[in-house]
C-alpha atoms as a PDB file:
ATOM      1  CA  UNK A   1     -12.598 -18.669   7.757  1.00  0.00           C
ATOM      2  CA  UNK A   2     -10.670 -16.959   4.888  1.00  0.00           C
ATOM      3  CA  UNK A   3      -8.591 -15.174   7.087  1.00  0.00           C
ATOM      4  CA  UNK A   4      -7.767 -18.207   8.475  1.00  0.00           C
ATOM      5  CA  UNK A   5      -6.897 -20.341   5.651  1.00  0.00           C
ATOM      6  CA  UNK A   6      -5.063 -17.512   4.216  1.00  0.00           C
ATOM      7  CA  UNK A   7      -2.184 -18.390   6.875  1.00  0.00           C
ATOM      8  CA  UNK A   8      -1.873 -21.687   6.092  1.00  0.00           C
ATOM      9  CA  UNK A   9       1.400 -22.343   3.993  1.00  0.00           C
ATOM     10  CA  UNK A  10      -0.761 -24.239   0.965  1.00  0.00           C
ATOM     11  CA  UNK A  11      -3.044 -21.341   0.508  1.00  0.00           C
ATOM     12  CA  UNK A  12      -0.703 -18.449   0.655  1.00  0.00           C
ATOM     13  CA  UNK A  13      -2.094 -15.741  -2.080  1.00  0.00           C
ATOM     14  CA  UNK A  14      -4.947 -17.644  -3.421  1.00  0.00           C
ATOM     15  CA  UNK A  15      -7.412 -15.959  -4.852  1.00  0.00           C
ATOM     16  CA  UNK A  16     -10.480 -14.522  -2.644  1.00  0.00           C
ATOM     17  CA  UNK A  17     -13.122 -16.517  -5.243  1.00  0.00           C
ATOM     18  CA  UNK A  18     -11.209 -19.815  -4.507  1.00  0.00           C
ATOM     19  CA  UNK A  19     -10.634 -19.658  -0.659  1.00  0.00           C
ATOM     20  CA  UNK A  20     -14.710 -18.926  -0.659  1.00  0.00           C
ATOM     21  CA  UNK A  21     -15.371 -21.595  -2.367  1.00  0.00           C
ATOM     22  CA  UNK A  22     -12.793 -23.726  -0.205  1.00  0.00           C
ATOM     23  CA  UNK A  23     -13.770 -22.591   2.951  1.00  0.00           C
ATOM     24  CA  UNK A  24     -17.511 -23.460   2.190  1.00  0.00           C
ATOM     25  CA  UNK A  25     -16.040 -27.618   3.378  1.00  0.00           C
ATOM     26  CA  UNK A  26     -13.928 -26.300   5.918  1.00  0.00           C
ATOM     27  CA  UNK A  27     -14.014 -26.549   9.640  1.00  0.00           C
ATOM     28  CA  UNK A  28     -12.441 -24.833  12.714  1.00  0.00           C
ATOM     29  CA  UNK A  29     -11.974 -27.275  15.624  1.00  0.00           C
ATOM     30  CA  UNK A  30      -9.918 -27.099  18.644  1.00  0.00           C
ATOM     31  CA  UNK A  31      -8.110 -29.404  20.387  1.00  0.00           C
ATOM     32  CA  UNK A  32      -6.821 -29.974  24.107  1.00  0.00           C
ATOM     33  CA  UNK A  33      -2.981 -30.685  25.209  1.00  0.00           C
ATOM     34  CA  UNK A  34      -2.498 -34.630  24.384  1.00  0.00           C
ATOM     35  CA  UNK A  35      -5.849 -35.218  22.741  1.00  0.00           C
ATOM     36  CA  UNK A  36      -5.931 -37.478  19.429  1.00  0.00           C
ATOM     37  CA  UNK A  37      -6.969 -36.303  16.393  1.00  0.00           C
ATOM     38  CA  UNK A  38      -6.969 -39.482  14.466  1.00  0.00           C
ATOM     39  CA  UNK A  39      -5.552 -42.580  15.201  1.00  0.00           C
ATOM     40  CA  UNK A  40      -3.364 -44.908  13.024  1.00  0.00           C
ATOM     41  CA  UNK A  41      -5.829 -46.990  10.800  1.00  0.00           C
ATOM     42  CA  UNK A  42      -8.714 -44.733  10.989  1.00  0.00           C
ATOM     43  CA  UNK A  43     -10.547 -44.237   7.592  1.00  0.00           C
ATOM     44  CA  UNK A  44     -11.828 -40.562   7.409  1.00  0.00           C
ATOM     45  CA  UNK A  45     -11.920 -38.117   4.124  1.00  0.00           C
ATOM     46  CA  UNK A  46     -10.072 -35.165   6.166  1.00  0.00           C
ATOM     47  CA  UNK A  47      -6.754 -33.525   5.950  1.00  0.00           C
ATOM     48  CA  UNK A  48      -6.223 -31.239   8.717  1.00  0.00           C
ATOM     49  CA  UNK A  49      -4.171 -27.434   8.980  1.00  0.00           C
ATOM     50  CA  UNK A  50      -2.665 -25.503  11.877  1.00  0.00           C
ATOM     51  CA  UNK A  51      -3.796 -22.436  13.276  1.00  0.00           C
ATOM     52  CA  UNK A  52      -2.334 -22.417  16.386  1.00  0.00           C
ATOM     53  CA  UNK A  53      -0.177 -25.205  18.415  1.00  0.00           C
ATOM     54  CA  UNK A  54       1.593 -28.444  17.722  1.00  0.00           C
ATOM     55  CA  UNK A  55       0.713 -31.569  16.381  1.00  0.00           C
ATOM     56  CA  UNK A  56       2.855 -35.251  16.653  1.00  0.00           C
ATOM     57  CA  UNK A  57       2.089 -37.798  14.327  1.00  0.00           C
ATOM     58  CA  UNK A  58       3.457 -40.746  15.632  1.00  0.00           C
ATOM     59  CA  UNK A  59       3.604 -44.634  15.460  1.00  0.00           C
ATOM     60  CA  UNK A  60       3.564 -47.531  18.381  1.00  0.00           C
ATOM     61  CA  UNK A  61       5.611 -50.628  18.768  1.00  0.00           C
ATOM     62  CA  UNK A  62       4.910 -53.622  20.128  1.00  0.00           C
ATOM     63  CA  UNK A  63       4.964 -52.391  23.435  1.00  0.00           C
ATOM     64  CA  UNK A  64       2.719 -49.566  23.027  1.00  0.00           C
ATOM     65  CA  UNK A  65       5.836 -46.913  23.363  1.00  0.00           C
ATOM     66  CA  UNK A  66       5.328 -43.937  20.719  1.00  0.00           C
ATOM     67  CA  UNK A  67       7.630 -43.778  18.059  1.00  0.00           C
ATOM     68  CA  UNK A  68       7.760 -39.557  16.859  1.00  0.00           C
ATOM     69  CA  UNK A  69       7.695 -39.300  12.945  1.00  0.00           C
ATOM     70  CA  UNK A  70       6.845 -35.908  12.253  1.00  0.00           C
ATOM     71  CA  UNK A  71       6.130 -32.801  14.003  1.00  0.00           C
ATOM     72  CA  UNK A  72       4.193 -29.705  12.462  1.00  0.00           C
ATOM     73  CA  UNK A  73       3.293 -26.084  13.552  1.00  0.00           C
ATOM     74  CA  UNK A  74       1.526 -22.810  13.121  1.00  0.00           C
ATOM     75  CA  UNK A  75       0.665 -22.918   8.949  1.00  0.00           C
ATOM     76  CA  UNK A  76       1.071 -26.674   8.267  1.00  0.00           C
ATOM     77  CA  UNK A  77      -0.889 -29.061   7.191  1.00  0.00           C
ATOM     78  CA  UNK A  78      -1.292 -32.873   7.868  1.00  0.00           C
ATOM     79  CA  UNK A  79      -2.825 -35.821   7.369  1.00  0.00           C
ATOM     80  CA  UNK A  80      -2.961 -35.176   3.138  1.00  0.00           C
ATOM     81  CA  UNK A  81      -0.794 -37.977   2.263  1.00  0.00           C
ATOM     82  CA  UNK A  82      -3.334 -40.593   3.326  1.00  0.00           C
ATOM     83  CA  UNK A  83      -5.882 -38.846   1.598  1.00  0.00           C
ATOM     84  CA  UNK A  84      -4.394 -38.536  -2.013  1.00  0.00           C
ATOM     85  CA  UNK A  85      -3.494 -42.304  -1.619  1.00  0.00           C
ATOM     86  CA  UNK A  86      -7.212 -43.166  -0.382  1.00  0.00           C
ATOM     87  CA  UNK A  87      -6.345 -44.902   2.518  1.00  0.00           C
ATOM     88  CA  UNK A  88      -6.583 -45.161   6.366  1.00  0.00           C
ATOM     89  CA  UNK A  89      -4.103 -42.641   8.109  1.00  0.00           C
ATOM     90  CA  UNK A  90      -0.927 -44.676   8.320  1.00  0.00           C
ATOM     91  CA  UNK A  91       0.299 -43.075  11.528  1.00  0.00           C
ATOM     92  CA  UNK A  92      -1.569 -41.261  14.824  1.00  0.00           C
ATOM     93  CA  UNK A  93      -1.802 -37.912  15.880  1.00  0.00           C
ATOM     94  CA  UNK A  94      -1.984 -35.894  19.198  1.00  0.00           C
ATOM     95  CA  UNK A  95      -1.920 -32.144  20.123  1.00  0.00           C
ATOM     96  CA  UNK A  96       1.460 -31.386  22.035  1.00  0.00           C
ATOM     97  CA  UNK A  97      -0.567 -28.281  23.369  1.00  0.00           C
ATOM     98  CA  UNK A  98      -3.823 -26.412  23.099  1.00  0.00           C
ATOM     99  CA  UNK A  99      -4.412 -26.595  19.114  1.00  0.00           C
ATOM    100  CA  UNK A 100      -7.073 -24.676  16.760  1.00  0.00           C
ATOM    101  CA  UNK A 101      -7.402 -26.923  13.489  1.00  0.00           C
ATOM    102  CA  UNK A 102      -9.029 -26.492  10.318  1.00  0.00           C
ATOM    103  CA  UNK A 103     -10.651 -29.742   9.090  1.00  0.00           C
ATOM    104  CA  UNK A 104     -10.697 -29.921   5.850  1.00  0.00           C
ATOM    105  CA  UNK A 105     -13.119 -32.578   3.459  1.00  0.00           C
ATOM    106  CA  UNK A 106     -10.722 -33.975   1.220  1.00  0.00           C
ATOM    107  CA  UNK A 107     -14.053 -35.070  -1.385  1.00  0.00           C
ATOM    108  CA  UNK A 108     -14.483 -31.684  -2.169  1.00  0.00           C
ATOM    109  CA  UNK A 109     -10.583 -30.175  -2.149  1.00  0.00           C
ATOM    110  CA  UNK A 110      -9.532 -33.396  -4.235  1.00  0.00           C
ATOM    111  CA  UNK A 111     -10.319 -31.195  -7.940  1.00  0.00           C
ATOM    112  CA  UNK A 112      -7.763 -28.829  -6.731  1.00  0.00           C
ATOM    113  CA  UNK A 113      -4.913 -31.216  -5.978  1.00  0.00           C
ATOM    114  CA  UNK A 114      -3.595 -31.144  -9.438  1.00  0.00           C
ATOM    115  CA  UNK A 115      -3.801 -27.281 -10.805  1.00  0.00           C
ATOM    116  CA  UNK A 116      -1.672 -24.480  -9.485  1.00  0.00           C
ATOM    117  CA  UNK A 117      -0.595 -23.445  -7.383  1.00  0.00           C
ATOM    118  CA  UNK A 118      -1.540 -26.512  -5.227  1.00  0.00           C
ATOM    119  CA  UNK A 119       0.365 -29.136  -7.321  1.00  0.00           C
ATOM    120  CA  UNK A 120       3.602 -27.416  -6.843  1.00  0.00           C
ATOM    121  CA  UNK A 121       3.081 -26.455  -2.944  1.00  0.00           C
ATOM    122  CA  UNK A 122       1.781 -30.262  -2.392  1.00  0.00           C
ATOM    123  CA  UNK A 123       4.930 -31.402  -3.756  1.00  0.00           C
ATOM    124  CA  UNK A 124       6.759 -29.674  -1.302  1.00  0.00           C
ATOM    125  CA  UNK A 125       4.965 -30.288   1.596  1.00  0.00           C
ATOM    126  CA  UNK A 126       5.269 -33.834   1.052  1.00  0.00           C
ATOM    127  CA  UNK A 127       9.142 -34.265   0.698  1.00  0.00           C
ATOM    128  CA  UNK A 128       9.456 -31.754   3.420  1.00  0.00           C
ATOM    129  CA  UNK A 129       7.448 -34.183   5.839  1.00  0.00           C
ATOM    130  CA  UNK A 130       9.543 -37.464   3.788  1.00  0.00           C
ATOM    131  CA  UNK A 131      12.975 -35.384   4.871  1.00  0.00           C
ATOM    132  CA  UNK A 132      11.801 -35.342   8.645  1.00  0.00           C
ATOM    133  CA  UNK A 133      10.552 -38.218   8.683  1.00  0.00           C
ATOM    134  CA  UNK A 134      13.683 -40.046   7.761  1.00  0.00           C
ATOM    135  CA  UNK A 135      15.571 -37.783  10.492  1.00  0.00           C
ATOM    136  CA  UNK A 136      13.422 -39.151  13.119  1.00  0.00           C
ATOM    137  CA  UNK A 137      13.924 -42.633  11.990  1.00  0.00           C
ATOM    138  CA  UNK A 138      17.822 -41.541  12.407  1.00  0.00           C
ATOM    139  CA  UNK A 139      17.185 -40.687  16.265  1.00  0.00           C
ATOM    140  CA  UNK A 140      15.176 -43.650  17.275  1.00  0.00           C
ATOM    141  CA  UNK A 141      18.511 -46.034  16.195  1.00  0.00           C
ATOM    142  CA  UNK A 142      21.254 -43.591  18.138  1.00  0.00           C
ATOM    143  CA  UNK A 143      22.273 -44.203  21.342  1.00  0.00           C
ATOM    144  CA  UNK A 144      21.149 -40.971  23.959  1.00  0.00           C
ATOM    145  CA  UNK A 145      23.965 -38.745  23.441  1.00  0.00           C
ATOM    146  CA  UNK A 146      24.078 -39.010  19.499  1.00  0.00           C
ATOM    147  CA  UNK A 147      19.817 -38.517  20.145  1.00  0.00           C
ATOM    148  CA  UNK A 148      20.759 -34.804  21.663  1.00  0.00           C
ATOM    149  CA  UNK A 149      22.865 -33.954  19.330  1.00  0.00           C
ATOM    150  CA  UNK A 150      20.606 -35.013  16.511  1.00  0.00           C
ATOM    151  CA  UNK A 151      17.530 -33.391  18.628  1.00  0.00           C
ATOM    152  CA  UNK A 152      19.882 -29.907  18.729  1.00  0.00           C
ATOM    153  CA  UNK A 153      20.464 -30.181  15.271  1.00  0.00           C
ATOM    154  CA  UNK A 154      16.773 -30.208  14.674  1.00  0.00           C
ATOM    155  CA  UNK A 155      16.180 -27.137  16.883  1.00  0.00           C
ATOM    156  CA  UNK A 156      18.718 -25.576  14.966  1.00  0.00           C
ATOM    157  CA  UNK A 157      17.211 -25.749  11.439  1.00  0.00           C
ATOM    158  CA  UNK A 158      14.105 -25.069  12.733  1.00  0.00           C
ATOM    159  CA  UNK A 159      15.475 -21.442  14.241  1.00  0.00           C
ATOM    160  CA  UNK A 160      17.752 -20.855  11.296  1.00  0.00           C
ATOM    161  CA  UNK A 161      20.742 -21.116  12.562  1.00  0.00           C
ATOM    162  CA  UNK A 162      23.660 -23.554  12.321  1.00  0.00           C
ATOM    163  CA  UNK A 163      24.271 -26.061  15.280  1.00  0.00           C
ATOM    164  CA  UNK A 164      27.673 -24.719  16.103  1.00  0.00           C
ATOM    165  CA  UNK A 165      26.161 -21.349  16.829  1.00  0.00           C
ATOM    166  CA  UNK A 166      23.154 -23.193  18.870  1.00  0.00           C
ATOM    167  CA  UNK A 167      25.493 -24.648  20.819  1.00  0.00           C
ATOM    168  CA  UNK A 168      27.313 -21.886  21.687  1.00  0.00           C
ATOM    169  CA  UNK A 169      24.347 -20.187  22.483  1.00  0.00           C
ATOM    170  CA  UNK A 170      23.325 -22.700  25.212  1.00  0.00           C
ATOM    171  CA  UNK A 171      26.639 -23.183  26.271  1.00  0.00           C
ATOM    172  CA  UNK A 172      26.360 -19.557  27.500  1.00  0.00           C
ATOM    173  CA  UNK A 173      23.415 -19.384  28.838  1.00  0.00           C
ATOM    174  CA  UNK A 174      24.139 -22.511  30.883  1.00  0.00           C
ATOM    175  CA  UNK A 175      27.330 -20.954  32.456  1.00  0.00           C
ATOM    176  CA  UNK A 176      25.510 -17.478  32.881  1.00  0.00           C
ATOM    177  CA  UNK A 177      23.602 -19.492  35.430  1.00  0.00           C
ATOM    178  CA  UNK A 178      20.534 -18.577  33.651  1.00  0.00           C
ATOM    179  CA  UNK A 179      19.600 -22.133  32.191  1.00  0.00           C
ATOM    180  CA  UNK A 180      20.075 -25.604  33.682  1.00  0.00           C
ATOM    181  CA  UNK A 181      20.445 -29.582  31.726  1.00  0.00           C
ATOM    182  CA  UNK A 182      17.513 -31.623  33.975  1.00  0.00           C
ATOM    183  CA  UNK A 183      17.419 -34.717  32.606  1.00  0.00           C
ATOM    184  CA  UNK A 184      15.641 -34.682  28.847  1.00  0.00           C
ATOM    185  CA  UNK A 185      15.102 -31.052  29.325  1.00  0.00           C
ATOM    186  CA  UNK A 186      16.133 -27.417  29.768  1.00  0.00           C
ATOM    187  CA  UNK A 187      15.174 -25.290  32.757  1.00  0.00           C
ATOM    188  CA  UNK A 188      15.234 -21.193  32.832  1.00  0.00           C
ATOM    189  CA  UNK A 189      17.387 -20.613  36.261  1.00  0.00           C
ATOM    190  CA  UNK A 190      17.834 -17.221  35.623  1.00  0.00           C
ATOM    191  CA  UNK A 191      14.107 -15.408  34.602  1.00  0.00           C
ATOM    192  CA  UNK A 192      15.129 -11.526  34.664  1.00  0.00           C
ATOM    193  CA  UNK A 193      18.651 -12.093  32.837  1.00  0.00           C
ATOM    194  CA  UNK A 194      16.475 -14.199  29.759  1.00  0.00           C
ATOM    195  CA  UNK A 195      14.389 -11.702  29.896  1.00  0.00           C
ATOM    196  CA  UNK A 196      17.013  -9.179  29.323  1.00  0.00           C
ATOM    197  CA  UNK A 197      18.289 -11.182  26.191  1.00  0.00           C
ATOM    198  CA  UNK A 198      14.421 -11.429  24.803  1.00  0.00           C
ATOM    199  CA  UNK A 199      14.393  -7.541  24.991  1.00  0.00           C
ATOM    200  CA  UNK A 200      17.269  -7.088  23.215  1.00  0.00           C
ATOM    201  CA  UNK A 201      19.286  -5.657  25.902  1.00  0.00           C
ATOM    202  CA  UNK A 202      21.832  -8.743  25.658  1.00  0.00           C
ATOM    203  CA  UNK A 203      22.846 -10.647  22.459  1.00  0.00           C
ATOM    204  CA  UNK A 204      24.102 -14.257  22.621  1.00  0.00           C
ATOM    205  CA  UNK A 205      24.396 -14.782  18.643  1.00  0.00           C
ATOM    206  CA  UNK A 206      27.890 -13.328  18.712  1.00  0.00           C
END
């Protein structure tokens, strides 16, 4: 369990006597593609952390259509908020794919909240999650081709690179024949020739 908490972004270099003593109220759990984790309104004294795969939290309108919020990955954690505030979860959450958690009991982490270097990393997790939460609030209120450009910019940020050179990127790859725009998503045309770029043998940051 150390191991494993030791590659989750709020326990990065922690001591070996404190991530015992943390991972003595921690669980692993997995999850399958599309199953919930919590729902919206649910009272439960966890926070939760990534190992492996993605997890949506999300809310529902009146119609029952999902609404995105935030998205997390490999070394995040989730679900905190509701805990420091001691209330229900204020959104839902699925696994976008096959997902190893670590549950953790909020009760017992709570003395930790406050003292380095958890105060400081807490902090930032939160007004990371504020920041993209607010950007999905932008895309629900675009029409769909400012929504793609938004959802580009995203994917851009997210691989460290600027938009412009994202663009050109696809652009590229698109008229190389090796990718194809179907509908909401991108398919690989071209297997061998991506291949090629993944090895190295092409470069399409230029």
């Amino acid at each position: 369990m150390i191991n494993k908490l030791r590659k989750i972004f709020l326990f990065f270099n922690v001591k070996d006597e404190l991530l015992k003593e943390i991972a003595s109220f921690c669980l692993i759990k997995k999850y399958t593609k599309n199953e919930i984790i919590f729902f919206e309104g649910e009272k439960r004294n966890k926070f939760f952390a990534i190992i492996k795969g993605h997890i949506l939290m999300y809310d529902s309108n009146e119609k029952g259509d999902v609404i995105p919020k935030n998205q997390f990955g490999c070394g995040d954690v989730f679900g905190l908020i509701s805990q420091i505030q001691n209330r229900p979860y204020c959104l839902s959450a699925v696994a976008q794919s096959e997902s190893d958690l670590i549950e953790i009991d909020f009760s017992n982490f709570s003395k930790y909240i406050s003292k380095p270097p958890f105060s400081d990393r807490i902090i930032k997790m939160l007004s990371n999650q504020i920041l993209q939460e607010v950007e999905f609030n932008k895309l629900q209120k675009y029409d769909a081709t400012k929504r793609v450009i938004l959802k580009k910019y995203m994917l851009a940020k997210e691989l460290g690179m600027s938009p412009e050179t994202l663009s050109r990127i696809l652009s590229r790859l698109k008229n190389d024949g090796i990718i194809c725009y179907c509908e909401k998503s991108i398919k690989v045309t071209d297997k061998e020739k991506l291949r090629d770029i993944i090895n190295g043998s092409v470069s399409y940051t230029q």
